[in-house]
Protein backbone atom coordinates (compact mmCIF):
# COMPACT_ATOMS: atom_id res chain seq x y z
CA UNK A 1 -163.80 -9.21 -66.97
CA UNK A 2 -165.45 -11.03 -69.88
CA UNK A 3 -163.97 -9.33 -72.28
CA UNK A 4 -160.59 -9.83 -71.23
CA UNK A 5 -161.45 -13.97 -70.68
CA UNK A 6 -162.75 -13.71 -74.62
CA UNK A 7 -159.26 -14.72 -76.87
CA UNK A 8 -159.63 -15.92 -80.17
CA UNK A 9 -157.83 -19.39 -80.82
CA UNK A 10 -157.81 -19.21 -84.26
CA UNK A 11 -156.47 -15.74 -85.76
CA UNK A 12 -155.61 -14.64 -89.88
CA UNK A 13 -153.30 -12.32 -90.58
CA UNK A 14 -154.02 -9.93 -94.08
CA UNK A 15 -152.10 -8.03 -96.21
CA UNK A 16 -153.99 -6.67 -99.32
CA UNK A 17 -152.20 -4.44 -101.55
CA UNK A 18 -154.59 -2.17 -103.94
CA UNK A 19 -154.25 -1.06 -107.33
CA UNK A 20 -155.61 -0.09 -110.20
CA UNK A 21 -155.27 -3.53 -112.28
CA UNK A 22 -157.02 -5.14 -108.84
CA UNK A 23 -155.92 -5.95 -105.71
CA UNK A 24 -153.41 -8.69 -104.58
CA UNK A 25 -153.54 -10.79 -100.96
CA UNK A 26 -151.22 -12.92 -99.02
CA UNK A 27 -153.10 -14.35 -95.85
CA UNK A 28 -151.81 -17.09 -92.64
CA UNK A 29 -154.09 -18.60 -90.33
CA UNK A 30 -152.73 -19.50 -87.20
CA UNK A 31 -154.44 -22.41 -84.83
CA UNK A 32 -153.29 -21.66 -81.11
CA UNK A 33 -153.71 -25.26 -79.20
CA UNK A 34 -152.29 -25.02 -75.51
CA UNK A 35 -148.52 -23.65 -75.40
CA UNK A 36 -148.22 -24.30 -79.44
CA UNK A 37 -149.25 -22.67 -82.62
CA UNK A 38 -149.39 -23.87 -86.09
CA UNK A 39 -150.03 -22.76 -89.13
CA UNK A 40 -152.96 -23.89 -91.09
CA UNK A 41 -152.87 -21.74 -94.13
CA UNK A 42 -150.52 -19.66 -96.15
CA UNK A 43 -152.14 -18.59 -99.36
CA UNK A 44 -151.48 -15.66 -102.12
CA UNK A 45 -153.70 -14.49 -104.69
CA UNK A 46 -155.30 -11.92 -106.46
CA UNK A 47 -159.37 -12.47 -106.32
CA UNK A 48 -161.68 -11.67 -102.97
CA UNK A 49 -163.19 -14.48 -104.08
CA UNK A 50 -160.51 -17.27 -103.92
CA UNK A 51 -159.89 -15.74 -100.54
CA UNK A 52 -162.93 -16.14 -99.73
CA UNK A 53 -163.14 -19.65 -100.34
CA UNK A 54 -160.05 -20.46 -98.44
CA UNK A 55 -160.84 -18.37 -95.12
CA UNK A 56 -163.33 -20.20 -92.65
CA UNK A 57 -165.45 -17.16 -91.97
CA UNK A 58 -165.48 -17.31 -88.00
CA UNK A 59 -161.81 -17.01 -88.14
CA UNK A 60 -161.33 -12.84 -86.92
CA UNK A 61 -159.23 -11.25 -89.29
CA UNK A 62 -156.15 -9.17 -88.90
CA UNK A 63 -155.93 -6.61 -92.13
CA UNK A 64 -153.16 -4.41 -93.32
CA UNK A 65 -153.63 -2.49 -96.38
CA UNK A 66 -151.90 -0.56 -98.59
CA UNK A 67 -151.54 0.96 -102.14
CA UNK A 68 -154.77 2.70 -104.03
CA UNK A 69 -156.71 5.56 -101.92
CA UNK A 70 -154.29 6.15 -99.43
CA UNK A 71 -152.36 8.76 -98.77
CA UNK A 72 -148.72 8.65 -96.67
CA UNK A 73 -146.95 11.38 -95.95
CA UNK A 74 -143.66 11.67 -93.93
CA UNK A 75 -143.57 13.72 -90.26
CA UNK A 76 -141.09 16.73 -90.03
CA UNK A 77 -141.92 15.73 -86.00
CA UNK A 78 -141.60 12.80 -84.34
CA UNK A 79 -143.50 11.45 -81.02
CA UNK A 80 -146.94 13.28 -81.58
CA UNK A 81 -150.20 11.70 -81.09
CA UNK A 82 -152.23 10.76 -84.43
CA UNK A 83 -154.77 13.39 -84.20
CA UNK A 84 -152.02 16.43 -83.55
CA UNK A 85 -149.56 15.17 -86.41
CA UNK A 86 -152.75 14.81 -88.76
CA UNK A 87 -153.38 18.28 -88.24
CA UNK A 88 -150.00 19.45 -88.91
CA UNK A 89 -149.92 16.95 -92.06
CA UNK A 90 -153.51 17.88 -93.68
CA UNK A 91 -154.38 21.45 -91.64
CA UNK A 92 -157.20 21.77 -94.57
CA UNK A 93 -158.79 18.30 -93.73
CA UNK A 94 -160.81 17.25 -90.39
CA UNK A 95 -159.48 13.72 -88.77
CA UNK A 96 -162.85 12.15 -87.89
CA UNK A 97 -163.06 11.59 -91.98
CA UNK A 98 -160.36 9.77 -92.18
CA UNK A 99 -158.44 6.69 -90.68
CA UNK A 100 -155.13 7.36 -89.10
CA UNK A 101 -152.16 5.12 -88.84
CA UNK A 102 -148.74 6.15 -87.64
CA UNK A 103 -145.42 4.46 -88.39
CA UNK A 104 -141.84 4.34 -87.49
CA UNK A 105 -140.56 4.65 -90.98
CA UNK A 106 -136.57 4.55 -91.81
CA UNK A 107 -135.54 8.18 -89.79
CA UNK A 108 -138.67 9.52 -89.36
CA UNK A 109 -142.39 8.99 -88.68
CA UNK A 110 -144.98 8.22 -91.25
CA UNK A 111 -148.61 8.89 -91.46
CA UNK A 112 -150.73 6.72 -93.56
CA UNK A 113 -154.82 8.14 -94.22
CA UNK A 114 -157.79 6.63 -96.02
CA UNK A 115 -161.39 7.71 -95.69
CA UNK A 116 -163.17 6.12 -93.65
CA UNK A 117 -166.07 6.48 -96.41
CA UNK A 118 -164.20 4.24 -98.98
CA UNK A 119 -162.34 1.94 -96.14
CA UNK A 120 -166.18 0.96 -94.85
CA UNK A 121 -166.84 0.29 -98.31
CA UNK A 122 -164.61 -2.11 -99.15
CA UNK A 123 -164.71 -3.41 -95.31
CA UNK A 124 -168.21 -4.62 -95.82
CA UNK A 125 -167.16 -5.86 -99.41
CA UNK A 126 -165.16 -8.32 -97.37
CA UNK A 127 -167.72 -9.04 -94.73
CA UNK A 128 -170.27 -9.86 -97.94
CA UNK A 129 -167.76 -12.63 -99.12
CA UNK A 130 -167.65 -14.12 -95.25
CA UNK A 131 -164.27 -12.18 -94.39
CA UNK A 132 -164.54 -11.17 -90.73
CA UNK A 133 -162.09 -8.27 -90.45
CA UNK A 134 -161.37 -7.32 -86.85
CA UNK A 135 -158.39 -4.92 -86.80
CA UNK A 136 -158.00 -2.34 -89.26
CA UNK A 137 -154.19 -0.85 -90.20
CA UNK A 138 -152.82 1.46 -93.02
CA UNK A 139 -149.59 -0.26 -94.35
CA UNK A 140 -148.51 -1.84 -91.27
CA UNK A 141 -144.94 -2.72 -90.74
CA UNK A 142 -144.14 -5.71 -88.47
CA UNK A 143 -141.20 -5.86 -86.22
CA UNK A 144 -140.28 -9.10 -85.84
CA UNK A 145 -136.41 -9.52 -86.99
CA UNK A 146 -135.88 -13.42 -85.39
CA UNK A 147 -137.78 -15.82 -87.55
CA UNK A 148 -136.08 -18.49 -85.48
CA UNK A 149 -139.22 -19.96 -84.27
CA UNK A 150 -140.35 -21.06 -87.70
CA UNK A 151 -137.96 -23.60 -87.13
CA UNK A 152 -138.28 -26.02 -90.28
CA UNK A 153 -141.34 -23.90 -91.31
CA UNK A 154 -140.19 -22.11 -94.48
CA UNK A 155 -142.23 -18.95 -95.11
CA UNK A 156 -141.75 -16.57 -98.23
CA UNK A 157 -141.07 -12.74 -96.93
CA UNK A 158 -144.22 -11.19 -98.38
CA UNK A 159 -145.90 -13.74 -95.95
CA UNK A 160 -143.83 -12.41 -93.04
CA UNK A 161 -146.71 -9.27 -92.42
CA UNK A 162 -149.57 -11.91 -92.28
CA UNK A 163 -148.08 -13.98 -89.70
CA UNK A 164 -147.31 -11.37 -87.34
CA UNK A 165 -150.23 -9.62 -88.18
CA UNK A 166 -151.91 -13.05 -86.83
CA UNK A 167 -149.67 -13.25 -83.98
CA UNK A 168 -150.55 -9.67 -82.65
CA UNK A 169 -154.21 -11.34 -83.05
CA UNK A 170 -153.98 -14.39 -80.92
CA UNK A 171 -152.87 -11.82 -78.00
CA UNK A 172 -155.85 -9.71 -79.04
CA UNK A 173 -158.59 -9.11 -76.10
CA UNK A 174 -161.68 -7.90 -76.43
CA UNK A 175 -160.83 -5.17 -73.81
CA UNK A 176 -158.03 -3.81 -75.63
CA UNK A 177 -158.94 -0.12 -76.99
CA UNK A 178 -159.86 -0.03 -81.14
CA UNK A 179 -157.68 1.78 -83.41
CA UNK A 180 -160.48 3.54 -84.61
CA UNK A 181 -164.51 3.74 -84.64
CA UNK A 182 -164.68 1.37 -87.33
CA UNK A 183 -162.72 -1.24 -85.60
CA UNK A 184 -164.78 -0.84 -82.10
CA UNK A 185 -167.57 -1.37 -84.03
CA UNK A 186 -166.53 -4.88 -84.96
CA UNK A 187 -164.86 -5.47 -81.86
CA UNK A 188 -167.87 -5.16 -79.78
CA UNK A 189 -169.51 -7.64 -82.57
CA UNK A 190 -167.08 -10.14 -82.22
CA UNK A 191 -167.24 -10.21 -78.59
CA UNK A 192 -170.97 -10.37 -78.37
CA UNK A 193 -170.68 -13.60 -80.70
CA UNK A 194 -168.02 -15.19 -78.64
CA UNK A 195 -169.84 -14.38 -75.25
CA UNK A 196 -173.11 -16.09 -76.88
CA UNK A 197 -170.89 -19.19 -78.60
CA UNK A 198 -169.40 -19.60 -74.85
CA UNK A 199 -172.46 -19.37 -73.37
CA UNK A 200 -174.16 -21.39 -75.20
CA UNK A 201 -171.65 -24.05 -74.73
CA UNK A 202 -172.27 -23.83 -71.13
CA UNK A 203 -176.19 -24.01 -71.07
CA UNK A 204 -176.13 -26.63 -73.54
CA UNK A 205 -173.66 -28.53 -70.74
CA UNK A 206 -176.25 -27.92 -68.52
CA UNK A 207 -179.46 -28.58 -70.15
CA UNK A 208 -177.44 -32.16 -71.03
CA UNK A 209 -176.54 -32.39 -67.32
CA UNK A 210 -180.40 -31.62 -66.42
CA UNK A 211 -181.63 -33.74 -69.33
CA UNK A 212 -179.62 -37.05 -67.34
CA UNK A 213 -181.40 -36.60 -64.06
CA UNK A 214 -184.01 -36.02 -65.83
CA UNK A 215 -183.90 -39.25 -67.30
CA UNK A 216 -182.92 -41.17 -64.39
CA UNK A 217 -185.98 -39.56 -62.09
CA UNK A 218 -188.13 -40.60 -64.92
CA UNK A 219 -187.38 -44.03 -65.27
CA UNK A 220 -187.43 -44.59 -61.66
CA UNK A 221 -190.76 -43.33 -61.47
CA UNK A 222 -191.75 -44.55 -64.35
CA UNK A 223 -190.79 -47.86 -63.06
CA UNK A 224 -193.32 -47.13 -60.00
CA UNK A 225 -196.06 -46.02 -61.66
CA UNK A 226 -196.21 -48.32 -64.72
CA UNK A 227 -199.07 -50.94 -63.48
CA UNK A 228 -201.02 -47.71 -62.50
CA UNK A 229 -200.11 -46.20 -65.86
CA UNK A 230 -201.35 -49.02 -67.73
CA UNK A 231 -204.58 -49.43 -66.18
CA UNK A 232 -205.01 -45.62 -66.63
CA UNK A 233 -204.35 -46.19 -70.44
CA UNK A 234 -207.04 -49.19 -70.67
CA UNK A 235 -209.62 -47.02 -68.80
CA UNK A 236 -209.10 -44.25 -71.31
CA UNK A 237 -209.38 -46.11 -74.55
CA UNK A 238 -212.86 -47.61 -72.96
CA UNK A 239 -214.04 -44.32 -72.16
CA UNK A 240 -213.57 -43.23 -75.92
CA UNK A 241 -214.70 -45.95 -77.31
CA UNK A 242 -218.17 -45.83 -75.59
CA UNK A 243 -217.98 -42.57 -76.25
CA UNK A 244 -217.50 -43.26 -79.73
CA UNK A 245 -220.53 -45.83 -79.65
CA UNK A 246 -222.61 -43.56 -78.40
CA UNK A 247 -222.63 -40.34 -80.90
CA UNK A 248 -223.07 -43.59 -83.44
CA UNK A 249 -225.68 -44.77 -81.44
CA UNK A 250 -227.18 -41.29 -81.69
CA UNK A 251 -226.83 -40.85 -84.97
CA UNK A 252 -228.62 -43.84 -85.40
CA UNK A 253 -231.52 -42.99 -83.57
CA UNK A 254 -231.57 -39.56 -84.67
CA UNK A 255 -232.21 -40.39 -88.13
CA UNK A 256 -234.55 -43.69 -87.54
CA UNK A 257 -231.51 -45.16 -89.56
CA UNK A 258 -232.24 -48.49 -87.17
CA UNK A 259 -235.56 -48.95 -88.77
CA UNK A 260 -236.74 -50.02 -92.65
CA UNK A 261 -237.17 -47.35 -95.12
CA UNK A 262 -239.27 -46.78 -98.24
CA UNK A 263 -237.77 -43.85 -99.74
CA UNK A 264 -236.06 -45.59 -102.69
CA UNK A 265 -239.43 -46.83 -103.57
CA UNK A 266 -241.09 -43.36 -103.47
CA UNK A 267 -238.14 -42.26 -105.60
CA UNK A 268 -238.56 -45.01 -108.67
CA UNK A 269 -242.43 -43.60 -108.45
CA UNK A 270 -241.71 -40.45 -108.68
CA UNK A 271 -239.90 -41.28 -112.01
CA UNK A 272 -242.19 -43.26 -113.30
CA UNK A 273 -244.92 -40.58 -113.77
CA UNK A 274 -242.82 -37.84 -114.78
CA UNK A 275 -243.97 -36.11 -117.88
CA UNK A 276 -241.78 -35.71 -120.70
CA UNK A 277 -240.95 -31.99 -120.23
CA UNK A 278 -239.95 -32.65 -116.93
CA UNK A 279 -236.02 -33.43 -116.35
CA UNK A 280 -234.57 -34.35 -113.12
CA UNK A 281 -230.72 -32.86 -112.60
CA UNK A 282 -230.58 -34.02 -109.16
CA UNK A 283 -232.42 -36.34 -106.31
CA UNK A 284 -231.33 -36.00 -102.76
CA UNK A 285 -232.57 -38.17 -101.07
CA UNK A 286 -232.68 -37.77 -96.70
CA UNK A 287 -231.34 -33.88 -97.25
CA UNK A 288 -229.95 -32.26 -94.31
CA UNK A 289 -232.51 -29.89 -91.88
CA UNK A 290 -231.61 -26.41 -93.36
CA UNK A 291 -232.73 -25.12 -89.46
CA UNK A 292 -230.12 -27.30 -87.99
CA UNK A 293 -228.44 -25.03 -86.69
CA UNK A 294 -225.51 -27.43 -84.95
CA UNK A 295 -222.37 -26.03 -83.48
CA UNK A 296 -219.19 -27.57 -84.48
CA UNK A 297 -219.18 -30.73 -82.33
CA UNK A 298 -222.76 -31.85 -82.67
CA UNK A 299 -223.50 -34.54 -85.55
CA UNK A 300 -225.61 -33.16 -88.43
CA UNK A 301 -229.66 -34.30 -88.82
CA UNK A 302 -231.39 -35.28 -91.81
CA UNK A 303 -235.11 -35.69 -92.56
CA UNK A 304 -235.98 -38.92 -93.14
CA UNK A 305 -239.28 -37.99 -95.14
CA UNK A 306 -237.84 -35.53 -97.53
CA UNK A 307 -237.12 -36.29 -101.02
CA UNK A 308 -235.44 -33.08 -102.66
CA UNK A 309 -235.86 -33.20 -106.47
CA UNK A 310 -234.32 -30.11 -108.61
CA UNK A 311 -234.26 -30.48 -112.12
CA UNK A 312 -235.54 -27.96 -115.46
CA UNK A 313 -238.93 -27.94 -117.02
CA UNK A 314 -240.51 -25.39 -120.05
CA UNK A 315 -242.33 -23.75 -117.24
CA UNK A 316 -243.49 -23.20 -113.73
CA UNK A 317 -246.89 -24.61 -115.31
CA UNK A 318 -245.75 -28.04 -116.23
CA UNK A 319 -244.25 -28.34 -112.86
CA UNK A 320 -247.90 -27.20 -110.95
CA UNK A 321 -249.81 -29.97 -113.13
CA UNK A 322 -246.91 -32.75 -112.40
CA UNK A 323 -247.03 -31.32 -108.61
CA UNK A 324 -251.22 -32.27 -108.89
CA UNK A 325 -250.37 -35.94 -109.77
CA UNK A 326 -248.10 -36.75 -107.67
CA UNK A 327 -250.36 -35.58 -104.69
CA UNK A 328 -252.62 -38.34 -105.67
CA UNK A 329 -250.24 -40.45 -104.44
CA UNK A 330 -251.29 -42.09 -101.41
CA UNK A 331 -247.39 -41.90 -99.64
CA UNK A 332 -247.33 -38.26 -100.72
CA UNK A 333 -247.72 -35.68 -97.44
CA UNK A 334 -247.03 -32.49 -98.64
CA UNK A 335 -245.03 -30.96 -101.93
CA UNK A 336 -243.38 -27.55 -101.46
CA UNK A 337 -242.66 -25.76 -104.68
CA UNK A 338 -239.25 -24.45 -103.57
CA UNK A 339 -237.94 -22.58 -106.27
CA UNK A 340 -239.24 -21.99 -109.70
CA UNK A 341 -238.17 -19.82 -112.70
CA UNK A 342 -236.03 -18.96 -115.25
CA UNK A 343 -232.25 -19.06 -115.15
CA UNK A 344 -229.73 -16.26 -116.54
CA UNK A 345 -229.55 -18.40 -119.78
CA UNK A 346 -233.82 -18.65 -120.27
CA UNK A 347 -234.17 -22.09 -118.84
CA UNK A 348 -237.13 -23.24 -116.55
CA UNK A 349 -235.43 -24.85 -113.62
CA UNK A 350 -237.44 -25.85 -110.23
CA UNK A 351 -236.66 -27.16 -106.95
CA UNK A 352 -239.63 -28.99 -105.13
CA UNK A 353 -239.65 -30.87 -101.53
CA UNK A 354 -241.84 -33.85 -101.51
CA UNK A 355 -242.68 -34.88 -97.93
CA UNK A 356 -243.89 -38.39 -97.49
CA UNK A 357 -245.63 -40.48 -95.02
CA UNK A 358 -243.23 -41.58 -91.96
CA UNK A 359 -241.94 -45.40 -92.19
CA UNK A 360 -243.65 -45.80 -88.96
């Protein structure tokens, strides 16, 4: 039943006539509104291209073609199907290759063949440059001999085919049997894409119709609830902020950060009895625990008493005798001798951890 609801409002009618110097086109669009149709477009050429550029490409096309590649021949009988009169035409060549028209020619029938090889060909051609062919014939002639309802439409005669070529299409229906393979094909396209255009006009009606109660449930409730809503709101944002407070708080704590510290001092003495072939690259001072191991979340610890000095020397030597002196010191805990060596270019570089007495 869908497929016989699914009419297109908007139809263009196609004539394209091949040859070897190109191809030439004349092309209506008709606009069905109601009981009346107009036409939008009449148009002539000789380009796909500037066809192209005047045909809106959801508009189903109507074609008719004619001239290069196909083949007519005239009927010796009249009144048999396609299939049986191809055979008696072409008894050397199998149908399914080809597509068949039939036509009442002046005394006799006509058949008109292309292959359906080259016809699919030059069909998607057309569907490439946005032309949406939906009916397929071989040099179609219409039948239509009062033009009366032109009224003061004036229409040149190789325009006539096109229009009722379009007029055939706006009493198209999805339901009605192809032609041929090719045109099923597109058919059942077409009618998918209408079926999902109509149906999403009708869910979007919906979901708009949904959306308004919707909004009216919510701002009545939201009208209820607001004091409570508010008070909700003010109880979260205290919540994080002593949250907040207290991982600061922690941190604080954590790293003594709330009590005086001497480790700048250590530092300047440090520098002031280093020994000429001693250079300092870096001083960390308060370096992160390496055995911290903290999971994403958890704020990172440092040690307070650690004062990490890397830096290059001539040799592990010079950095044992400079690690003796500064032992003297009476601040001084521990030194650990981290690293020491030479690096991929010959220089002595070291890395030492001088521990010193807690501020406390």
């Amino acid at each position: 039943m869908a497929k016989t609801l699914i009419k297109p409002k908007q139809t263009a009618g196609l004539s394209i006539t091949r040859s070897a110097d190109g191809i030439s086109f004349n092309v209506v669009v008709l606009n069905k509104r109601k009981d009346s149709v107009s036409i939008t477009l009449k148009a002539s050429g000789n380009s796909l291209e500037s066809l192209s550029e005047q045909l809106n490409p959801d508009i189903p096309v109507f074609l008719s073609i004619k001239g290069k590649g196909i083949l007519q021949k005239k009927l010796e009988v009249d009144g048999l199907d396609k299939s049986t009169a191809f055979k008696n035409a072409f008894p050397n060549s199998k149908p399914e290759d080809f597509l068949i028209t039939k036509s009442q020619g002046p005394g006799s029938e006509t058949l008109s063949i292309i292959r359906k090889k080259e016809m699919v060909t030059f069909l998607e051609r057309l569907n490439t440059l946005g032309i949406n062919v939906l009916s397929t014939n071989i040099d179609k002639q219409h039948d239509i001999e009062d033009w009366s309802f032109l009224e003061q439409e004036q229409l040149e005669e190789s325009l006539k085919l096109p229009l009722a070529l379009a007029l055939e299409g706006l009493h198209f229906s999805v339901g009605t049997e192809a032609e041929s393979d090719i045109d099923a094909k597109r058919i059942q396209a077409f009618f998918y894409k209408k079926l999902f255009s109509n149906l999403s006009v009708i869910l979007l009606a919906a979901c708009f119709g949904l959306l308004l109660i919707n909004g009216l449930l919510f701002t009545h409730f939201h009208s209820l609830n607001q004091t409570v809503a508010l008070e909700k709101s003010s109880l979260d944002q205290k919540t994080k902020l002593l949250q907040a407070l207290k991982v600061k708080t922690q941190l604080i704590t954590d790293n003594r950060l709330n009590r005086k510290s001497r480790t700048s001092f250590y530092a300047d003495r440090i520098a002031l009895d280093l020994p000429q072939n001693i250079s300092f690259t870096k001083v960390i001072l308060f370096p992160e625990k390496q055995d911290n191991k903290k999971t994403p979340d958890q704020i990172p610890v440092f040690s307070r008493e650690t004062i990490k000095i890397i830096g290059m020397c001539n040799g592990c030597l010079d950095v044992q005798q400079w690690r003796k002196t500064l032992n003297n010191q009476t601040w001084v805990v521990d030194i650990q001798i981290v690293n020491c060596g030479l690096d991929e270019q010959g220089n002595g570089r070291f890395e030492l951890d001088i521990i010193t007495k807690p501020d406390f």
